[in-house]
PDB file of N, CA and C in Angstrom:
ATOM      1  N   UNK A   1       0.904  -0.262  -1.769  1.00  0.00           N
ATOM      2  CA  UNK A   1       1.462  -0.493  -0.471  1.00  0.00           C
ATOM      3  C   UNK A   1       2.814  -1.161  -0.638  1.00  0.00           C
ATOM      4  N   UNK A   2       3.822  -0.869   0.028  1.00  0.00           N
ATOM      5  CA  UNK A   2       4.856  -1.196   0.214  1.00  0.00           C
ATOM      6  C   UNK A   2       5.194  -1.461   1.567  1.00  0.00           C
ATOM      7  N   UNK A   3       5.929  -1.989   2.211  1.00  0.00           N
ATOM      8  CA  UNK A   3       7.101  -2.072   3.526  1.00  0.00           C
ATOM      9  C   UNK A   3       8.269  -1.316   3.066  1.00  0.00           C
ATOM     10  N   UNK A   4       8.771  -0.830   4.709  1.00  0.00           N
ATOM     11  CA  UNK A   4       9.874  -0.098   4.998  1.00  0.00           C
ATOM     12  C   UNK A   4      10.957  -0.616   4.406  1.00  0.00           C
ATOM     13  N   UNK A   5      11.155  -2.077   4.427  1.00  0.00           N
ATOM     14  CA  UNK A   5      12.474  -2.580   4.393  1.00  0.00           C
ATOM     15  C   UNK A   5      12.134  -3.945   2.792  1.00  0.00           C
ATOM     16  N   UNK A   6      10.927  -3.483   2.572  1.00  0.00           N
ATOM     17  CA  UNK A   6      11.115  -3.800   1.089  1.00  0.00           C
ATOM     18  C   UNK A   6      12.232  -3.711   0.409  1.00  0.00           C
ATOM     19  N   UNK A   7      12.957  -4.645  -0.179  1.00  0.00           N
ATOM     20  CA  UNK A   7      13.605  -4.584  -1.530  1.00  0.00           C
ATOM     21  C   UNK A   7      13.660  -3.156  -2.462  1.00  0.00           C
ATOM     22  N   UNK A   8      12.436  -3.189  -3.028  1.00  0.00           N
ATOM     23  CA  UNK A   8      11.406  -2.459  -4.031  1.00  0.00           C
ATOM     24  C   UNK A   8      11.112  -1.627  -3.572  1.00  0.00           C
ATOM     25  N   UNK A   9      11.255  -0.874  -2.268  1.00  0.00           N
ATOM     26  CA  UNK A   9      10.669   0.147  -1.703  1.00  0.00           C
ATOM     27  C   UNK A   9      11.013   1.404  -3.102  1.00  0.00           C
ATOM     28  N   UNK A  10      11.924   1.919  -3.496  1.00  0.00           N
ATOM     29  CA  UNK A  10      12.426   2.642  -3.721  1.00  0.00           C
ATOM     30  C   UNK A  10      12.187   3.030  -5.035  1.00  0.00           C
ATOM     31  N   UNK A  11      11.959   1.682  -5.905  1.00  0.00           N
ATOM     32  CA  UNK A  11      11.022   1.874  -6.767  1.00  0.00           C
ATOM     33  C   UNK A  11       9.514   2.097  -6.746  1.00  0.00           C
ATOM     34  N   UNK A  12       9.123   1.599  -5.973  1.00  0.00           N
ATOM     35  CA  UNK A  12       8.013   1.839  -5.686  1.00  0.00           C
ATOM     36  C   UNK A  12       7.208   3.170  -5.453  1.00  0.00           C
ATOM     37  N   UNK A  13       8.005   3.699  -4.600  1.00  0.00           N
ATOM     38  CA  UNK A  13       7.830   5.377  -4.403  1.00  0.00           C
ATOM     39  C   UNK A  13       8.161   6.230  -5.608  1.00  0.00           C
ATOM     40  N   UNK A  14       9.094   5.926  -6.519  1.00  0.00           N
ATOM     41  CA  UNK A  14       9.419   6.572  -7.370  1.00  0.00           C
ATOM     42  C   UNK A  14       8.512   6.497  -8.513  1.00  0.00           C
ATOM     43  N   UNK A  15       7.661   5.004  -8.352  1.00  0.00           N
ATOM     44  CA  UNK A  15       6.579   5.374  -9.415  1.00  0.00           C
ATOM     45  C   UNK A  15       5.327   5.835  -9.204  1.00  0.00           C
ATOM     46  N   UNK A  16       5.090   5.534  -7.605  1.00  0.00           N
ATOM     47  CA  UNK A  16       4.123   6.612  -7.083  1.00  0.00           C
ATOM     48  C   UNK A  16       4.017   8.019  -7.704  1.00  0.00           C
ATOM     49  N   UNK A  17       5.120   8.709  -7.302  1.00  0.00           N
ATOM     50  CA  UNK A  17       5.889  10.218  -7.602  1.00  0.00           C
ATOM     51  C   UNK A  17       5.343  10.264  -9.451  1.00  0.00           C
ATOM     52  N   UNK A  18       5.752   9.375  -9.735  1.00  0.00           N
ATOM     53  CA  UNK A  18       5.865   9.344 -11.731  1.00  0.00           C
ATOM     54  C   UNK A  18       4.488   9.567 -11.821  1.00  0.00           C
ATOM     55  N   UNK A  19       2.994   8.712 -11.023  1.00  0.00           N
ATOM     56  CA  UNK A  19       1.497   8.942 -11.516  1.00  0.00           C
ATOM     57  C   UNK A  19       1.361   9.825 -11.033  1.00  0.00           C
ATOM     58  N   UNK A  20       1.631  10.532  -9.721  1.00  0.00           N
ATOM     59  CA  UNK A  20       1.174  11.788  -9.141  1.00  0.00           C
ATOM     60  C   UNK A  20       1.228  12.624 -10.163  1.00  0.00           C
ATOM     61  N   UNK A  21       3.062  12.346 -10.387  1.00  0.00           N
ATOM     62  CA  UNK A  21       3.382  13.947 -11.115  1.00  0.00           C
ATOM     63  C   UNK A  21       2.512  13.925 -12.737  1.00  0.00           C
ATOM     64  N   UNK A  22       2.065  12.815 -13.560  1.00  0.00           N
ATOM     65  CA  UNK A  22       1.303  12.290 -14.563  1.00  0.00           C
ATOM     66  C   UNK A  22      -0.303  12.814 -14.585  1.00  0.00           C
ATOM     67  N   UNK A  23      -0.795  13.364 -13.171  1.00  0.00           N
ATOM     68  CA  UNK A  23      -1.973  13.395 -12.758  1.00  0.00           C
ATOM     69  C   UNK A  23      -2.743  12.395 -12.726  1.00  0.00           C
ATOM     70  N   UNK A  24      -2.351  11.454 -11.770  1.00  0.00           N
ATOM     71  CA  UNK A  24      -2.857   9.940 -11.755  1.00  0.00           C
ATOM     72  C   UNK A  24      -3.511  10.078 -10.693  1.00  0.00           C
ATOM     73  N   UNK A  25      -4.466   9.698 -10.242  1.00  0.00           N
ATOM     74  CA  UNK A  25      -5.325   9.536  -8.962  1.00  0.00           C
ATOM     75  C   UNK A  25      -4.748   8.118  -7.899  1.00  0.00           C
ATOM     76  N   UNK A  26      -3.447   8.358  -6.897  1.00  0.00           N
ATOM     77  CA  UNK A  26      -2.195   7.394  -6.278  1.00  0.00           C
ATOM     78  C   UNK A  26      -2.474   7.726  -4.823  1.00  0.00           C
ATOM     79  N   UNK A  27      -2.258   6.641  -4.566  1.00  0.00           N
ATOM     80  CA  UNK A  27      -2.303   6.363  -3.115  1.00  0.00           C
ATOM     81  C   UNK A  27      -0.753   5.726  -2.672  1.00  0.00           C
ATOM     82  N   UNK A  28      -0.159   6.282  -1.862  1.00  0.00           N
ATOM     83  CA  UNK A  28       0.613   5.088  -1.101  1.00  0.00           C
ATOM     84  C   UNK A  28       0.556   5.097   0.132  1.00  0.00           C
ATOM     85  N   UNK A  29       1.128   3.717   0.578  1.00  0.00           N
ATOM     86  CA  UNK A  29       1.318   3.990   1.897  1.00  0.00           C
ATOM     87  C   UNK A  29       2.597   3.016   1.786  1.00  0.00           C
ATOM     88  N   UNK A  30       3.685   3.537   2.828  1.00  0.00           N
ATOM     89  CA  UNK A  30       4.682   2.806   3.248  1.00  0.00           C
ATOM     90  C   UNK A  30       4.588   2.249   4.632  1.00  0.00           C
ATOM     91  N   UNK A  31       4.205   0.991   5.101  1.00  0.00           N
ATOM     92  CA  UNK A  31       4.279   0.170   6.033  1.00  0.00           C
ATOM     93  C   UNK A  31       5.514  -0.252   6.567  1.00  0.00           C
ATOM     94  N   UNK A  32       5.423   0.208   8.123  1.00  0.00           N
ATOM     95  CA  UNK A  32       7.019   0.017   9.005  1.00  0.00           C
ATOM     96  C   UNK A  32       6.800  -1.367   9.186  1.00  0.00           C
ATOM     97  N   UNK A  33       8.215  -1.733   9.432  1.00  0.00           N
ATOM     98  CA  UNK A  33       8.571  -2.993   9.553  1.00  0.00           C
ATOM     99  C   UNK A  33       8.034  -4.545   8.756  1.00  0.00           C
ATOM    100  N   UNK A  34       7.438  -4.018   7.562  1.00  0.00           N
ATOM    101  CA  UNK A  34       7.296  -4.747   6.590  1.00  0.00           C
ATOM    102  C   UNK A  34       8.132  -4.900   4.935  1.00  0.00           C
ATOM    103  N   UNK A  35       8.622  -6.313   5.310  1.00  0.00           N
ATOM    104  CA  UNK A  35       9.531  -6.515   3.897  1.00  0.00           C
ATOM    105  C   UNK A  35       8.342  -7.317   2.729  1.00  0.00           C
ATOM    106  N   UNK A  36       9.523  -7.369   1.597  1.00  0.00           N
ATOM    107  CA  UNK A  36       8.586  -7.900   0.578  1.00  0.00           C
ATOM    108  C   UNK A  36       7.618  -9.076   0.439  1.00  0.00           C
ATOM    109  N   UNK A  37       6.802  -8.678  -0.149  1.00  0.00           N
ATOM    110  CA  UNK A  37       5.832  -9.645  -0.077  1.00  0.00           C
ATOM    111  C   UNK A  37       5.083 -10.171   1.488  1.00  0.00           C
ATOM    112  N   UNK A  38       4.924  -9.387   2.361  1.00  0.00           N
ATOM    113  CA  UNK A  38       4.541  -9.732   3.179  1.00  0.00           C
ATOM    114  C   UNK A  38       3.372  -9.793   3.677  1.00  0.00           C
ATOM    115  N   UNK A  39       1.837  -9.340   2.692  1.00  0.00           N
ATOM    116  CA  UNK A  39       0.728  -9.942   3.062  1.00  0.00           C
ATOM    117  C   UNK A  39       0.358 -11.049   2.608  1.00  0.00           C
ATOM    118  N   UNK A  40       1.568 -11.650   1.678  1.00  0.00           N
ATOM    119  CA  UNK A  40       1.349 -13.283   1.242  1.00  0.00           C
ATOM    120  C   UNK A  40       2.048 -14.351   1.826  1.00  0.00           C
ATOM    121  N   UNK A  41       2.769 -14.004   2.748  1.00  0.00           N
ATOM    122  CA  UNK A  41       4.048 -14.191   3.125  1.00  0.00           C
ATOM    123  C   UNK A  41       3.788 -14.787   4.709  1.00  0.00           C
ATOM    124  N   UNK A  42       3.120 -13.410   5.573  1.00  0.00           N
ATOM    125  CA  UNK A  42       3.057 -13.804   6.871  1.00  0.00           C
ATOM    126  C   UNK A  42       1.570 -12.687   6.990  1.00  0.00           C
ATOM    127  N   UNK A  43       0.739 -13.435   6.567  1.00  0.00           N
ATOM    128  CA  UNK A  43      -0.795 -12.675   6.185  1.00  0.00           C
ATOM    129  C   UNK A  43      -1.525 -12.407   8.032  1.00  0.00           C
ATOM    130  N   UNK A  44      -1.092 -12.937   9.102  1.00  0.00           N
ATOM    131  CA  UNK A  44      -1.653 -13.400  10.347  1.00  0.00           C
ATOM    132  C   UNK A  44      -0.591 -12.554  11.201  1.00  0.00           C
ATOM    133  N   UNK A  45       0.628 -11.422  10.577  1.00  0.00           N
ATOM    134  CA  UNK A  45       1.108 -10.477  11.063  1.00  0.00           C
ATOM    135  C   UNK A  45       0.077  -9.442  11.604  1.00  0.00           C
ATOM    136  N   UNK A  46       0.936  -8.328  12.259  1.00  0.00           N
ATOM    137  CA  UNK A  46      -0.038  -7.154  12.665  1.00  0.00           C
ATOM    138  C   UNK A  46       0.013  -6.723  11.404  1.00  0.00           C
ATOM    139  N   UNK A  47       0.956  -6.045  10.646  1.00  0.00           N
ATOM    140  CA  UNK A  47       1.024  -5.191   9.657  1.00  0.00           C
ATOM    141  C   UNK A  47       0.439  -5.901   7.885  1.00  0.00           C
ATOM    142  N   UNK A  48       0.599  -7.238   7.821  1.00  0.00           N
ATOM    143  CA  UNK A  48      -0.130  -7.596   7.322  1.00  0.00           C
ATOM    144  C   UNK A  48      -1.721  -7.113   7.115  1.00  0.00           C
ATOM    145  N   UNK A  49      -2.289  -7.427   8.809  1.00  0.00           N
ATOM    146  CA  UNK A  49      -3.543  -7.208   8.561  1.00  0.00           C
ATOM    147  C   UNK A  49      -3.924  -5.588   8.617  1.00  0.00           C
ATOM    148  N   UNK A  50      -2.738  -4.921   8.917  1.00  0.00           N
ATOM    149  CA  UNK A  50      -3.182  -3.333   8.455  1.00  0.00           C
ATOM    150  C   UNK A  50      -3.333  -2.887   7.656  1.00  0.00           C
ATOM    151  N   UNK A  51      -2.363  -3.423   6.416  1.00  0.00           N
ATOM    152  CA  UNK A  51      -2.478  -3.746   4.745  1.00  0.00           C
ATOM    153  C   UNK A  51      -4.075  -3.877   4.625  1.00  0.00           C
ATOM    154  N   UNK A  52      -4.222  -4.987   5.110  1.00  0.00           N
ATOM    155  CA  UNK A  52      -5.688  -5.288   4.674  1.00  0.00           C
ATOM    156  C   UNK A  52      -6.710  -4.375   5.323  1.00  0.00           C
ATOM    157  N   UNK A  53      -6.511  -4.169   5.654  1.00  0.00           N
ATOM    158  CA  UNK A  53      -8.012  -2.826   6.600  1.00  0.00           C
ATOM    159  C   UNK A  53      -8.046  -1.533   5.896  1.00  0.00           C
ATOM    160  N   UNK A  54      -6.607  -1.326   5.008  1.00  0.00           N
ATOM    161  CA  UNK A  54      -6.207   0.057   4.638  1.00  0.00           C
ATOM    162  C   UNK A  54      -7.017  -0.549   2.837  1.00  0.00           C
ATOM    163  N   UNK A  55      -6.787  -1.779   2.563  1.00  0.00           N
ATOM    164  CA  UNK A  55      -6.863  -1.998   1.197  1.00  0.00           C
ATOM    165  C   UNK A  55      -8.455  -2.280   1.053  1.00  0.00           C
ATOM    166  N   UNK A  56      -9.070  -2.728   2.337  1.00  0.00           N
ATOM    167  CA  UNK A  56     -10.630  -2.924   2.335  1.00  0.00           C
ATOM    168  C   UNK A  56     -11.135  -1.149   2.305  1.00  0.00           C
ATOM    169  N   UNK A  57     -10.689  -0.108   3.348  1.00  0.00           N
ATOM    170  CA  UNK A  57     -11.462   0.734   3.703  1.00  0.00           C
ATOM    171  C   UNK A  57     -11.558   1.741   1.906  1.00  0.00           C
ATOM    172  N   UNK A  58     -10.130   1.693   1.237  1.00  0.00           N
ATOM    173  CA  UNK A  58      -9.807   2.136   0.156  1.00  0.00           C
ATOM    174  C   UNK A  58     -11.162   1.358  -0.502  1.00  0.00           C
ATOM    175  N   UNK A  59     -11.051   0.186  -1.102  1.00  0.00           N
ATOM    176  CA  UNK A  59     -12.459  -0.578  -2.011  1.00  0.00           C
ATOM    177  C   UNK A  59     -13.643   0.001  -1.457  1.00  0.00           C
ATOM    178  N   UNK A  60     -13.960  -0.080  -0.101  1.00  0.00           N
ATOM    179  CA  UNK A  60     -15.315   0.505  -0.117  1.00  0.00           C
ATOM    180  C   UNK A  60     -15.400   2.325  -0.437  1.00  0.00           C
ATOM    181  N   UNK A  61     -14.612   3.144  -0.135  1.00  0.00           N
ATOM    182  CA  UNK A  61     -14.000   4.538  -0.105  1.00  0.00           C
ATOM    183  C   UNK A  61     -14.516   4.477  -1.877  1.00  0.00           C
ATOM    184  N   UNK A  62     -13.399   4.075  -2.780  1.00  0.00           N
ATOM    185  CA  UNK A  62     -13.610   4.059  -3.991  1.00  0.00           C
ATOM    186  C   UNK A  62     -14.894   3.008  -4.633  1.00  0.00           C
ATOM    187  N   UNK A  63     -15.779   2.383  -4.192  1.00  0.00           N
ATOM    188  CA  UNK A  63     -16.570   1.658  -4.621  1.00  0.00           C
ATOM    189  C   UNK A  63     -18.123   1.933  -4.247  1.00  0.00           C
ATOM    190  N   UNK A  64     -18.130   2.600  -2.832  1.00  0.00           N
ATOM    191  CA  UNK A  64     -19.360   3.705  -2.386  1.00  0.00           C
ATOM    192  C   UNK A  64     -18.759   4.640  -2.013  1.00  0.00           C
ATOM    193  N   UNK A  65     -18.505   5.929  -2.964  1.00  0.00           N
ATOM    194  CA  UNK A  65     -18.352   6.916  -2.077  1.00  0.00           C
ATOM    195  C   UNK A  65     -19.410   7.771  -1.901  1.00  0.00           C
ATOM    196  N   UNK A  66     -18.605   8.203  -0.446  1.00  0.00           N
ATOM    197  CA  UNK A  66     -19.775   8.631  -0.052  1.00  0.00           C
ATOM    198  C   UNK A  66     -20.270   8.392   1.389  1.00  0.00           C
ATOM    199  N   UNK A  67     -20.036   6.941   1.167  1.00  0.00           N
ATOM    200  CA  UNK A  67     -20.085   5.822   2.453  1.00  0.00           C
ATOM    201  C   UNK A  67     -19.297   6.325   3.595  1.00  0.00           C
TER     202      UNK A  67
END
């Protein structure tokens, strides 16, 4: 996960792209109106806690699938 207006955005995607194209099993998501570090940052945001719903539903997704 990244934000829009991340710093790092740009790397970030580009190493996404690098495991895809590697045949890596990658997820991203780019989050609007979120800069760096921002589920440590301002954790009690909206997008913060979308981070987190997207990063919980992923753990259970990959941890029961199936579920």
């Amino acid at each position: 996960m990244v934000g829009n207006i991340d710093g790092l955005l740009d790397e970030d995607v580009d190493y996404a792209r690098r495991l895809i194209t590697a045949g890596v099993p990658t997820d991203l998501h780019v989050l609007a109106g979120a800069p760096h570090a921002f589920d440590s940052l301002m954790p009690d945001t909206t997008v913060a806690q979308r981070a987190q719903r997207i990063l919980e539903d992923w753990l259970v997704e990959h941890r029961h699938p199936g579920s």
